[in-house]
C-alpha atoms as a PDB file:
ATOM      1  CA  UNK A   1      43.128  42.234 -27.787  1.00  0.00           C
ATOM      2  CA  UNK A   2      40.144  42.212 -30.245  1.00  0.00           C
ATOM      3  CA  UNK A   3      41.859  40.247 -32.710  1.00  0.00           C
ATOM      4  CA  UNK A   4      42.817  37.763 -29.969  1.00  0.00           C
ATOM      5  CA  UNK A   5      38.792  37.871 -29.158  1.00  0.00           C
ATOM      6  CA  UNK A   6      37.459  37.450 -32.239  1.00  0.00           C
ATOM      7  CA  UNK A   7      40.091  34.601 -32.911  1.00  0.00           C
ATOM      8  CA  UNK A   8      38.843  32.872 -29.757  1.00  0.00           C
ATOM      9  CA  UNK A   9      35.401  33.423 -31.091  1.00  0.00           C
ATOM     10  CA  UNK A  10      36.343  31.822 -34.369  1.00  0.00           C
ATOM     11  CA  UNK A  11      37.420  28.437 -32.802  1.00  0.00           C
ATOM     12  CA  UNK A  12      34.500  28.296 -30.390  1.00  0.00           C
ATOM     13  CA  UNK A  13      32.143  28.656 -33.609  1.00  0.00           C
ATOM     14  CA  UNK A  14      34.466  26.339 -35.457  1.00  0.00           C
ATOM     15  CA  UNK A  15      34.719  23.486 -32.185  1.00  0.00           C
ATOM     16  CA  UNK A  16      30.633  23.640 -31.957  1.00  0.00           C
ATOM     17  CA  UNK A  17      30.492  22.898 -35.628  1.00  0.00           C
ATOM     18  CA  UNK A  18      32.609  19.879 -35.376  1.00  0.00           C
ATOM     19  CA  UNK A  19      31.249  18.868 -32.454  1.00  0.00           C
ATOM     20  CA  UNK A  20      27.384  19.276 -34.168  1.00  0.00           C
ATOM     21  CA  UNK A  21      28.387  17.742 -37.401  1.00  0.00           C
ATOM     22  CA  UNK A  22      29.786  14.808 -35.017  1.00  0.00           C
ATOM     23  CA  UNK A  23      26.584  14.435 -33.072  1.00  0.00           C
ATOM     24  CA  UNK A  24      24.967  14.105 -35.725  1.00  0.00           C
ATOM     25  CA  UNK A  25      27.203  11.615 -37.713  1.00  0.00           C
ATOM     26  CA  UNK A  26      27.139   9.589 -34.585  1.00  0.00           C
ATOM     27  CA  UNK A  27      23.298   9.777 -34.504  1.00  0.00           C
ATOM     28  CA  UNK A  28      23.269   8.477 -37.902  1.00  0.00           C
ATOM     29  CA  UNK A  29      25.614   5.796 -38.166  1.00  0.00           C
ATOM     30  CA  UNK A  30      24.478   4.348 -34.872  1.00  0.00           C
ATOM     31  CA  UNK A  31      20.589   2.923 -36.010  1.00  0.00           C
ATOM     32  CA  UNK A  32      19.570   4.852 -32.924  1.00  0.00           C
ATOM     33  CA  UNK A  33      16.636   5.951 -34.722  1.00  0.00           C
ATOM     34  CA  UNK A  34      14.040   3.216 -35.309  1.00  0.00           C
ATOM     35  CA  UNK A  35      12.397   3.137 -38.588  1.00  0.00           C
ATOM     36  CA  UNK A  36      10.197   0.774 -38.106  1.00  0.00           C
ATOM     37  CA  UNK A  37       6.326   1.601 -39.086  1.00  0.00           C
ATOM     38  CA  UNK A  38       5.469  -0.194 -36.015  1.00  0.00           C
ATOM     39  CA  UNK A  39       7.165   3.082 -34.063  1.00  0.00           C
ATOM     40  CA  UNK A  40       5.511   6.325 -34.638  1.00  0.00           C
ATOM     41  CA  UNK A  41       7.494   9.763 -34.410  1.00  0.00           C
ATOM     42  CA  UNK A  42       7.210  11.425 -31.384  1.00  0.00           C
ATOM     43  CA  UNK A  43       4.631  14.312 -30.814  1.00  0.00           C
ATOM     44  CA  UNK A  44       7.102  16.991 -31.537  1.00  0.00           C
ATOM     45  CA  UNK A  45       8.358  15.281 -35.005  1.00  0.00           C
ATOM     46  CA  UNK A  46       4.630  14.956 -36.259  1.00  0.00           C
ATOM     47  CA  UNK A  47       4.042  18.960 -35.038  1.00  0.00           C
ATOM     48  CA  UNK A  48       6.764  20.052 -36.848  1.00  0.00           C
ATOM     49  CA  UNK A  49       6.136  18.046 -39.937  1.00  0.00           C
ATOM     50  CA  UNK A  50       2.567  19.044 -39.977  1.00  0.00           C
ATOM     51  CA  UNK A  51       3.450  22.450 -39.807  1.00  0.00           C
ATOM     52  CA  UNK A  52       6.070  22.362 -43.020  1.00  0.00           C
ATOM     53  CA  UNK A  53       3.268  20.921 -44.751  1.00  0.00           C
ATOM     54  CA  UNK A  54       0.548  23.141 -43.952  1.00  0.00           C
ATOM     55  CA  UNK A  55       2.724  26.754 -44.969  1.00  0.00           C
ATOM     56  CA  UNK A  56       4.138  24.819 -47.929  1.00  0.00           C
ATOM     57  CA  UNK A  57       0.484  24.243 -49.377  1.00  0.00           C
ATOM     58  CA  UNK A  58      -0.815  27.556 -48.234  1.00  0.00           C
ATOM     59  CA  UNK A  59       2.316  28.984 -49.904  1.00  0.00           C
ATOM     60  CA  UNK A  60       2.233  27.300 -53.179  1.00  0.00           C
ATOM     61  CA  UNK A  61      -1.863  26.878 -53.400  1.00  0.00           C
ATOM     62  CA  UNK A  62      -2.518  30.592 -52.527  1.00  0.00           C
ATOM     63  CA  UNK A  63      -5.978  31.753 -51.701  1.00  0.00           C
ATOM     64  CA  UNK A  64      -6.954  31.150 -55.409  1.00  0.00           C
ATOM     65  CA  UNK A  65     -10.164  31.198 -56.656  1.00  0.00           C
ATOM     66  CA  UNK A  66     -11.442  27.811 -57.948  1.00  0.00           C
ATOM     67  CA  UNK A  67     -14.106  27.009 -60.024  1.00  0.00           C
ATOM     68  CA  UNK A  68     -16.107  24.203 -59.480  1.00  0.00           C
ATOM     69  CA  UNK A  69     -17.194  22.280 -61.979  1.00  0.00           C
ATOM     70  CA  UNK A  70     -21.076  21.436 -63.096  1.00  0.00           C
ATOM     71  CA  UNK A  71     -23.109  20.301 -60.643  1.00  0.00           C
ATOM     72  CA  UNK A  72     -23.580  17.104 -61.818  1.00  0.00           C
ATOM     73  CA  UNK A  73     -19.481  16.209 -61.186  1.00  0.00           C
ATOM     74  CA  UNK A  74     -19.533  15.430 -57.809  1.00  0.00           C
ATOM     75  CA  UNK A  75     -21.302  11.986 -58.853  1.00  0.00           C
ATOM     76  CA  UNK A  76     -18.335  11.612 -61.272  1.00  0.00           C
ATOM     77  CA  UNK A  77     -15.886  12.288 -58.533  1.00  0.00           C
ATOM     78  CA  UNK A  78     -17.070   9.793 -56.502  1.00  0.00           C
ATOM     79  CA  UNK A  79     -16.550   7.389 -58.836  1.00  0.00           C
ATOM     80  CA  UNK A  80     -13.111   8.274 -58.943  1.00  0.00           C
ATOM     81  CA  UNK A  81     -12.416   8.755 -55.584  1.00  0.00           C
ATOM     82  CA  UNK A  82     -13.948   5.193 -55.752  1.00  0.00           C
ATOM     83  CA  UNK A  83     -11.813   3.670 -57.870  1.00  0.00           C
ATOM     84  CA  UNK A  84      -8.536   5.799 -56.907  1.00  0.00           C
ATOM     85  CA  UNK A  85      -9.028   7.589 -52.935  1.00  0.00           C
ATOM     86  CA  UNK A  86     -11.569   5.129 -50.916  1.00  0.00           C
ATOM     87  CA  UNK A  87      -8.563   2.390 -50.301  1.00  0.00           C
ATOM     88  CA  UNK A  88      -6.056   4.875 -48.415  1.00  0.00           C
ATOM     89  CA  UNK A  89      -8.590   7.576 -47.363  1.00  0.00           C
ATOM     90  CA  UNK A  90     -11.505   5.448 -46.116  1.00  0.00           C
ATOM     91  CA  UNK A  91     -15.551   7.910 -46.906  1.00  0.00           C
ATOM     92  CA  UNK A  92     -18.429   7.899 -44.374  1.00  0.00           C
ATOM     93  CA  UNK A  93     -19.161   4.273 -43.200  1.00  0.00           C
ATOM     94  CA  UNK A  94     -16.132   2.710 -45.115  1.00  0.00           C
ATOM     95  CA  UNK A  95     -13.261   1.266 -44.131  1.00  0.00           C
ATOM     96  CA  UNK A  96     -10.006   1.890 -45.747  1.00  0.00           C
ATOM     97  CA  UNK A  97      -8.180  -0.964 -47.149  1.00  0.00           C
ATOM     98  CA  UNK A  98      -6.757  -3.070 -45.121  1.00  0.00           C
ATOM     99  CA  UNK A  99      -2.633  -2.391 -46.405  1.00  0.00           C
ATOM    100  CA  UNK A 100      -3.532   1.842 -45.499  1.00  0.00           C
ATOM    101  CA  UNK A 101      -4.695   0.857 -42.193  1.00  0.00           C
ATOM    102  CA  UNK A 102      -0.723   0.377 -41.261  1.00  0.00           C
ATOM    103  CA  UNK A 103       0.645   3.077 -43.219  1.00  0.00           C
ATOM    104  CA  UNK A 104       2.836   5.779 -41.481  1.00  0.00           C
ATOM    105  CA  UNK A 105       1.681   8.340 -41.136  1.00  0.00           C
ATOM    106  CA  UNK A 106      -1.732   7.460 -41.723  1.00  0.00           C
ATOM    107  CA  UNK A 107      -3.673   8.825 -44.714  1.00  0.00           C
ATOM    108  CA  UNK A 108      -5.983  11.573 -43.380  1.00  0.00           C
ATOM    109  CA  UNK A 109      -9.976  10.998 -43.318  1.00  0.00           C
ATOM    110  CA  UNK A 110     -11.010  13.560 -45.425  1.00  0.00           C
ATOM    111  CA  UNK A 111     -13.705  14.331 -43.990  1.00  0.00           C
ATOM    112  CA  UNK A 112     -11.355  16.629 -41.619  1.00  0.00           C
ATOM    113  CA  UNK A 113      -9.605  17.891 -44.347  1.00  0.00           C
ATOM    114  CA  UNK A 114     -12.055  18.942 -46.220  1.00  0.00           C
ATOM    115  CA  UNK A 115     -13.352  20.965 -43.205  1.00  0.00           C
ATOM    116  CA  UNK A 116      -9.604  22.543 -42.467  1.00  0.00           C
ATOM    117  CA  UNK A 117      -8.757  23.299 -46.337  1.00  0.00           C
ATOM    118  CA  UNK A 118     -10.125  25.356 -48.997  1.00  0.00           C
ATOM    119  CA  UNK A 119     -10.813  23.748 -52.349  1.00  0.00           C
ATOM    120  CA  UNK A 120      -7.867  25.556 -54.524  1.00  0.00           C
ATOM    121  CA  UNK A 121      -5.476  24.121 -51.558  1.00  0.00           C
ATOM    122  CA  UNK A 122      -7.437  20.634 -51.938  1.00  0.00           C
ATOM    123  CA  UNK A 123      -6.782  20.943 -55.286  1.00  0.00           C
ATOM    124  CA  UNK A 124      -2.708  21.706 -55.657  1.00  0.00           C
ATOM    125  CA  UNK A 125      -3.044  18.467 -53.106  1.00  0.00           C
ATOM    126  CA  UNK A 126      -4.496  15.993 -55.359  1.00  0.00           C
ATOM    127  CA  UNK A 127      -2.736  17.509 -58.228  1.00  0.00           C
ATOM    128  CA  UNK A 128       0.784  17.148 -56.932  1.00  0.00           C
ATOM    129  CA  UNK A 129       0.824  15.051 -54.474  1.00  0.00           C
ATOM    130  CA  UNK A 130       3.113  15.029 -50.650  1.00  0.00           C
ATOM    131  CA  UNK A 131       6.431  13.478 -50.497  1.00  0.00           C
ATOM    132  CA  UNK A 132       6.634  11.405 -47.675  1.00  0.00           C
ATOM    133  CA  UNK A 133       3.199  10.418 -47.239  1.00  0.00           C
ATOM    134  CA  UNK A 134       2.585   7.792 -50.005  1.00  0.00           C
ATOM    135  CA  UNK A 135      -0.215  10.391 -51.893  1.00  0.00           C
ATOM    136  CA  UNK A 136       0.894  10.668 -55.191  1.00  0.00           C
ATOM    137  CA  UNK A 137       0.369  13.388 -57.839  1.00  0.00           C
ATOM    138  CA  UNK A 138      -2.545  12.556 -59.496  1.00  0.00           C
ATOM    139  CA  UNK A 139      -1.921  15.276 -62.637  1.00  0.00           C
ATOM    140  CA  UNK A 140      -0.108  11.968 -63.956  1.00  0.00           C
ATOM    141  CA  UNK A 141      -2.739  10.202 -63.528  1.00  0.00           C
ATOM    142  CA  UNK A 142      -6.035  11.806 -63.837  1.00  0.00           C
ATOM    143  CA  UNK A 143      -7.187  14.330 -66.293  1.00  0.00           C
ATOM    144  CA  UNK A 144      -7.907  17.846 -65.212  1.00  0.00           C
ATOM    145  CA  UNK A 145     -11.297  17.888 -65.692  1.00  0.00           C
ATOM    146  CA  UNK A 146     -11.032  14.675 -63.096  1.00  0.00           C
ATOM    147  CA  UNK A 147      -9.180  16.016 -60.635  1.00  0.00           C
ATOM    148  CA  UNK A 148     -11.437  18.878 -60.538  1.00  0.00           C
ATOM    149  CA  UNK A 149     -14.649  16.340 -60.018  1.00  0.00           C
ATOM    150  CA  UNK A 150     -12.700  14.633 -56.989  1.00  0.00           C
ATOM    151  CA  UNK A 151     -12.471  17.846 -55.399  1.00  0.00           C
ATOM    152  CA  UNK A 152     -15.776  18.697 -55.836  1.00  0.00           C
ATOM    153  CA  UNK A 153     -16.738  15.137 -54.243  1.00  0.00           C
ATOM    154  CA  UNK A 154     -14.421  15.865 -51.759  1.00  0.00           C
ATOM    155  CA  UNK A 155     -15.459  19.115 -50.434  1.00  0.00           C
ATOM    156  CA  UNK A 156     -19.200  17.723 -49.749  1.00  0.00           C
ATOM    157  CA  UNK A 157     -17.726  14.854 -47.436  1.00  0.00           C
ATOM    158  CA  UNK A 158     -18.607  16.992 -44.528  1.00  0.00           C
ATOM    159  CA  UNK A 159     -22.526  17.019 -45.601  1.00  0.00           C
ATOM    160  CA  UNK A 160     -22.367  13.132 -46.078  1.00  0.00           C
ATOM    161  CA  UNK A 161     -23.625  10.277 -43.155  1.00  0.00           C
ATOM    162  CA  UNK A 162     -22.658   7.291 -44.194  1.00  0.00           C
ATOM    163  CA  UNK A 163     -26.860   6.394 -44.552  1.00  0.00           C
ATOM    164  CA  UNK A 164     -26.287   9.587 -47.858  1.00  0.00           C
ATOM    165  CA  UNK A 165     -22.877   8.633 -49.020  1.00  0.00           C
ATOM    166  CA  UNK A 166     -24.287   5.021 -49.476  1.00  0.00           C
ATOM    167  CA  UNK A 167     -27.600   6.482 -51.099  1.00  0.00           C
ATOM    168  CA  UNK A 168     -25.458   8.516 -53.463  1.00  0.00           C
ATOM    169  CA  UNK A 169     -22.700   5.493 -54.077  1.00  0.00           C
ATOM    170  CA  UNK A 170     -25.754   3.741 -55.079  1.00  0.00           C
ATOM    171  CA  UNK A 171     -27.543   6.160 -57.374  1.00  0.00           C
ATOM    172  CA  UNK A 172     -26.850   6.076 -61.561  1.00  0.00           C
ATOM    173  CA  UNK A 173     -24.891   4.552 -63.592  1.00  0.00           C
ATOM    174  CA  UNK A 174     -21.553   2.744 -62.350  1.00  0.00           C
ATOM    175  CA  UNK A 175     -19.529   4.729 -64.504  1.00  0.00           C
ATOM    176  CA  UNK A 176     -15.858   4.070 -66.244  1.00  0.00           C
ATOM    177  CA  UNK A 177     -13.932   6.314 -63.459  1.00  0.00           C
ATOM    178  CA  UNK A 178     -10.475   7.368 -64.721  1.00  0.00           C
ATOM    179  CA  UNK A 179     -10.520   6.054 -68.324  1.00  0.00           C
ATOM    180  CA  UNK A 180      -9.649   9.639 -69.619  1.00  0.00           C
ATOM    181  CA  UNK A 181      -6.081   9.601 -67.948  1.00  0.00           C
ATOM    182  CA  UNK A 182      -3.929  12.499 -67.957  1.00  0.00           C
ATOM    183  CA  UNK A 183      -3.554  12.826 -71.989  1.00  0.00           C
ATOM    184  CA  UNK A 184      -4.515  15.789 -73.297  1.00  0.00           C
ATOM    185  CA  UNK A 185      -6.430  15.580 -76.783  1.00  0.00           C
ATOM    186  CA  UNK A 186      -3.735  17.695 -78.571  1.00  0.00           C
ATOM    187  CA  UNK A 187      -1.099  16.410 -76.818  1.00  0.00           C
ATOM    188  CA  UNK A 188       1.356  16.095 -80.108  1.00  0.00           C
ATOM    189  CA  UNK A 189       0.897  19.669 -80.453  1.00  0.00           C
ATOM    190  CA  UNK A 190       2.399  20.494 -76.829  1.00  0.00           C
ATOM    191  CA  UNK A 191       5.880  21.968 -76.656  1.00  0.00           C
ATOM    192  CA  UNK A 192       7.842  19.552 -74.902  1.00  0.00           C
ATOM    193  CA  UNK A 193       9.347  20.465 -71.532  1.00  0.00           C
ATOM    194  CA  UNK A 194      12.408  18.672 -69.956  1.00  0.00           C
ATOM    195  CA  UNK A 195      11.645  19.489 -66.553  1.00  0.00           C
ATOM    196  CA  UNK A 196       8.583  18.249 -66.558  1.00  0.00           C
ATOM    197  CA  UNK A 197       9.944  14.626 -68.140  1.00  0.00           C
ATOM    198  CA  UNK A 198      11.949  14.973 -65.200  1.00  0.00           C
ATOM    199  CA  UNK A 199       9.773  14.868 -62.947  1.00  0.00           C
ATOM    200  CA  UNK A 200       7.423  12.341 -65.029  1.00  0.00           C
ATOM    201  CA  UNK A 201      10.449   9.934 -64.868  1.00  0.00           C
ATOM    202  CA  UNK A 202      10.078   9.910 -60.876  1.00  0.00           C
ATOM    203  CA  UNK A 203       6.018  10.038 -60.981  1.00  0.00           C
ATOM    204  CA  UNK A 204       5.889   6.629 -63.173  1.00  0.00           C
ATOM    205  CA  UNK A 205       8.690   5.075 -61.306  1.00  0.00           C
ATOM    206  CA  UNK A 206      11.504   5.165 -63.679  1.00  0.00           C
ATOM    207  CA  UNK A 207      13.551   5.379 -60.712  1.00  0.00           C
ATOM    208  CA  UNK A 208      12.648   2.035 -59.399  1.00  0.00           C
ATOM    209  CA  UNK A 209      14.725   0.179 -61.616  1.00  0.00           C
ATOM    210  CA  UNK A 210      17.101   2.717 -63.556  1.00  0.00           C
ATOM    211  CA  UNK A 211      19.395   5.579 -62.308  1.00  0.00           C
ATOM    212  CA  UNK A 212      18.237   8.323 -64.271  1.00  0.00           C
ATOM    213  CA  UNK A 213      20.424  11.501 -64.258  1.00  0.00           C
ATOM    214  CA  UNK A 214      19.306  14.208 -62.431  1.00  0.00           C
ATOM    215  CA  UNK A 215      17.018  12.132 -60.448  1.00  0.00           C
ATOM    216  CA  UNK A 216      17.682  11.967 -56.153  1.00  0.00           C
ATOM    217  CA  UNK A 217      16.988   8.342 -55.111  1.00  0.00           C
ATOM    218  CA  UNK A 218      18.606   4.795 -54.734  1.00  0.00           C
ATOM    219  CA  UNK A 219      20.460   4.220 -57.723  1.00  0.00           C
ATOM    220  CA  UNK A 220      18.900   1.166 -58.704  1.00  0.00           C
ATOM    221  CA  UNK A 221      20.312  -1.424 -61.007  1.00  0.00           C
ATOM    222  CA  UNK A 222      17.959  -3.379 -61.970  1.00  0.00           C
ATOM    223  CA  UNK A 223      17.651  -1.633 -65.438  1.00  0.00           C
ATOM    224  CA  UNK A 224      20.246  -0.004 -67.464  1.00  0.00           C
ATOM    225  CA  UNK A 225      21.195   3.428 -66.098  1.00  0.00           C
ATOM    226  CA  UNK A 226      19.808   6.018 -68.568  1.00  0.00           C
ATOM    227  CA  UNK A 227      23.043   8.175 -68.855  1.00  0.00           C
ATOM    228  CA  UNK A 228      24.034   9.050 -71.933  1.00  0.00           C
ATOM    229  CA  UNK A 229      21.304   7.917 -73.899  1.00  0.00           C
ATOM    230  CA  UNK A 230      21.580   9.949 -76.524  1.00  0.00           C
ATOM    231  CA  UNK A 231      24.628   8.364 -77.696  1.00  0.00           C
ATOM    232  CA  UNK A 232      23.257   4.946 -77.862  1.00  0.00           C
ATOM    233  CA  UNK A 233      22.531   3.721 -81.281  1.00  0.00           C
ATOM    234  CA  UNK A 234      19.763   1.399 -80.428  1.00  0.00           C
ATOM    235  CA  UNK A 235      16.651   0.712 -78.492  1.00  0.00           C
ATOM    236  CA  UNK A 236      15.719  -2.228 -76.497  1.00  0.00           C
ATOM    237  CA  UNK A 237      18.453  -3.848 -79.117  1.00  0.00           C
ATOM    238  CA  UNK A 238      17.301  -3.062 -82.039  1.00  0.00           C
ATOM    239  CA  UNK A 239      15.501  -0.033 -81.973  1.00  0.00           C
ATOM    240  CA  UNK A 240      16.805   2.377 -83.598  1.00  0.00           C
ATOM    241  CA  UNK A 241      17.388   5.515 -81.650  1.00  0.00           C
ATOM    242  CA  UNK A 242      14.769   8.273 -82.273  1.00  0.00           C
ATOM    243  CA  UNK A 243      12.658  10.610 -80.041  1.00  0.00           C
ATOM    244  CA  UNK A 244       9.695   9.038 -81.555  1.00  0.00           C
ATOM    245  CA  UNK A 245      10.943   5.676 -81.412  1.00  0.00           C
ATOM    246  CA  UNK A 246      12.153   6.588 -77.437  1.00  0.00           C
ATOM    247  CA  UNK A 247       8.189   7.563 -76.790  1.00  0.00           C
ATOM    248  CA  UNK A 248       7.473   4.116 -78.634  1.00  0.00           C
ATOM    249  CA  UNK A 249       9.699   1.863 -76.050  1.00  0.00           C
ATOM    250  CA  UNK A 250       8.964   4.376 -73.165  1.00  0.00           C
ATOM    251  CA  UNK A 251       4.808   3.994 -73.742  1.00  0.00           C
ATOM    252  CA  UNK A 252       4.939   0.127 -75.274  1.00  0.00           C
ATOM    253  CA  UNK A 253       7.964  -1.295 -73.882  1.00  0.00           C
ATOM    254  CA  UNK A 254       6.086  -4.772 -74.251  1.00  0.00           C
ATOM    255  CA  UNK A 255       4.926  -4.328 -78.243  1.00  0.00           C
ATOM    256  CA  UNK A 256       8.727  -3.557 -79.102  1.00  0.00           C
ATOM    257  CA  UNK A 257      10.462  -6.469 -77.039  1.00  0.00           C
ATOM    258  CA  UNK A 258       8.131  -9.066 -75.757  1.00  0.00           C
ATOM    259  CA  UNK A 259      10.656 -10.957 -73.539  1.00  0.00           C
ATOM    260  CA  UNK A 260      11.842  -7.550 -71.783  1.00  0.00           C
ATOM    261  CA  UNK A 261      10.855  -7.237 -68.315  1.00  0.00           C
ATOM    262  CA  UNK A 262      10.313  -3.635 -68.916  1.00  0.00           C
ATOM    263  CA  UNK A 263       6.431  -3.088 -67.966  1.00  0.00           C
ATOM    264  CA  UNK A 264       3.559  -1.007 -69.480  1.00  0.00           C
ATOM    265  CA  UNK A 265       3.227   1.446 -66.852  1.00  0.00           C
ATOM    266  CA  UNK A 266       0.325   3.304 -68.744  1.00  0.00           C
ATOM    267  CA  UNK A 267       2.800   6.675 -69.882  1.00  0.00           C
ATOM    268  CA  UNK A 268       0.490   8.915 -72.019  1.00  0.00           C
ATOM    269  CA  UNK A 269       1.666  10.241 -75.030  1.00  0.00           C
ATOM    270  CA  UNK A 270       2.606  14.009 -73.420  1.00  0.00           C
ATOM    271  CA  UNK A 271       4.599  12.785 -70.468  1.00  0.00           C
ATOM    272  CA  UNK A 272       6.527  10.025 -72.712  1.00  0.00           C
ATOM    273  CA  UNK A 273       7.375  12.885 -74.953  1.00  0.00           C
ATOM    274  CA  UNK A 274       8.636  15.421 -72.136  1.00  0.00           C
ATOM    275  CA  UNK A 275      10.154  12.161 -70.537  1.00  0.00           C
ATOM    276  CA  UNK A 276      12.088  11.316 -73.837  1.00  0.00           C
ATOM    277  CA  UNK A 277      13.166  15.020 -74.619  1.00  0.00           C
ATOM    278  CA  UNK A 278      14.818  14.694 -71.185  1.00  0.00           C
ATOM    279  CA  UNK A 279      16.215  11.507 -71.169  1.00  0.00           C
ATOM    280  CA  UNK A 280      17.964  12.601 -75.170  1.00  0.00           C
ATOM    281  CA  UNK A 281      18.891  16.650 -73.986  1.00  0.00           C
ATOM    282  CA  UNK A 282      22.460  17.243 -72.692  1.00  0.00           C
ATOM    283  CA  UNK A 283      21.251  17.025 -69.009  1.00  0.00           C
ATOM    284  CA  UNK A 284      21.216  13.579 -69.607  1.00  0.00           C
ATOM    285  CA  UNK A 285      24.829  13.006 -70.738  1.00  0.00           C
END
């Protein structure tokens, strides 16, 4: 009798499975679900997605202590936040561009999050970016000591009308915002790290023209896939095949063939040599 039971238990655990896995093959293959940006999720989708969010950057950001910077950065970080935040994120009195004013979701104002976050969870923000949202990790981007000044900008929003933010937009020098980029003086004397070229072949979107091993995504084929480099006895036809040569045609695709369509996506020196190890280490085979 038990075994009969626990039999009949099996296939009603087994018949709901099918039947979810079905339901949900059916949703997908169907186009119920409209993708559209013109369509927003419903209520319950944003919650729940704003929830993941919120313990995943209280989880990984911590309560840990950060140190702002001198007091004269968060002049500095408005300049970058000018040149790199104001388009998606809008400031007091301004208008976000006109392309973020469609985006889905919508970027936040930061005025609220700067009243709902603390700066270390600002911080891992900027610095590595959301999936999903279109807010990218700026640590490929910025230097640290520039990512720190945007927080600092950013966590005075709340003190700013737009009367002071346009007072303080206005006051010194214009500034070269973002000219450091995310190359670290010594960077030839960094250890290279394949996971991190990984991830720095997604950041400068590799992955929009090549399928690059270990990488989730579309597959494109626009480029040559990047399997089995490492076996190749050229670059870019004629290249030979080095690591330093590799950070060469990664960083100045344009300098070693002219005529390839291969752009200059602005790679520094660290991340093309993390992005080479990977792309020549046995991952990549």
């Amino acid at each position: 009798m038990r075994m009969r039971t626990a039999w009949k238990a099996t296939l009603a655990s087994a018949a709901g499975a099918l039947a979810l896995a079905a339901g949900a093959a059916a949703f997908v293959w169907s186009g119920w679900y409209d993708v559209a940006a013109t369509r927003q999720h419903t209520q319950a989708v944003y919650d729940l997605l704003e929830q993941v969010m919120r313990h995943s950057i209280h989880a990984r950001a911590g309560e840990e202590d950060w140190v702002a910077p001198a007091s004269d950065a968060r002049l500095r970080g408005l300049r970058l936040y000018e040149a790199h935040c104001l388009q998606c994120h809008g400031a007091p009195g301004v208008a976000p561009a006109r392309f973020a004013l469609g985006m889905t979701p919508l970027p936040v104002n930061l005025v609220h999050t700067a009243r709902q976050w603390t700066p270390a969870q600002i911080h891992w923000v900027v610095s590595e970016g959301i999936k999903m949202t279109g807010m990218p990790a700026w640590r490929f981007r910025l230097a640290p000591h520039e990512i720190d000044e945007v927080v600092a900008f950013v966590a005075t929003l709340p003190t700013l009308s737009p009367a002071s933010y346009q007072a303080l937009a206005a006051s010194g020098p214009a500034g070269d915002a973002g000219t450091d980029g995310p190359t670290e003086p010594d960077a030839e004397t960094w250890p290279v790290d394949r996971a991190r070229g990984l991830t720095a072949l997604q950041q400068y979107a590799c992955t929009s023209c090549h399928a690059v091993p270990g990488a989730v995504g579309s597959q494109p084929a626009v480029g040559p896939p990047l399997h089995g480099l490492a076996q190749r006895k050229y670059l870019a036809g004629h290249l030979p095949n080095s690591p330093d040569n590799l950070v060469r045609w990664i960083r100045f695709p344009q300098r070693v063939a002219p005529r390839s369509a291969m752009p200059d996506l602005g790679v520094s020196e660290r991340d093309a040599r993390d992005m080479a190890a990977y792309l020549l280490g046995p991952a990549a085979d």
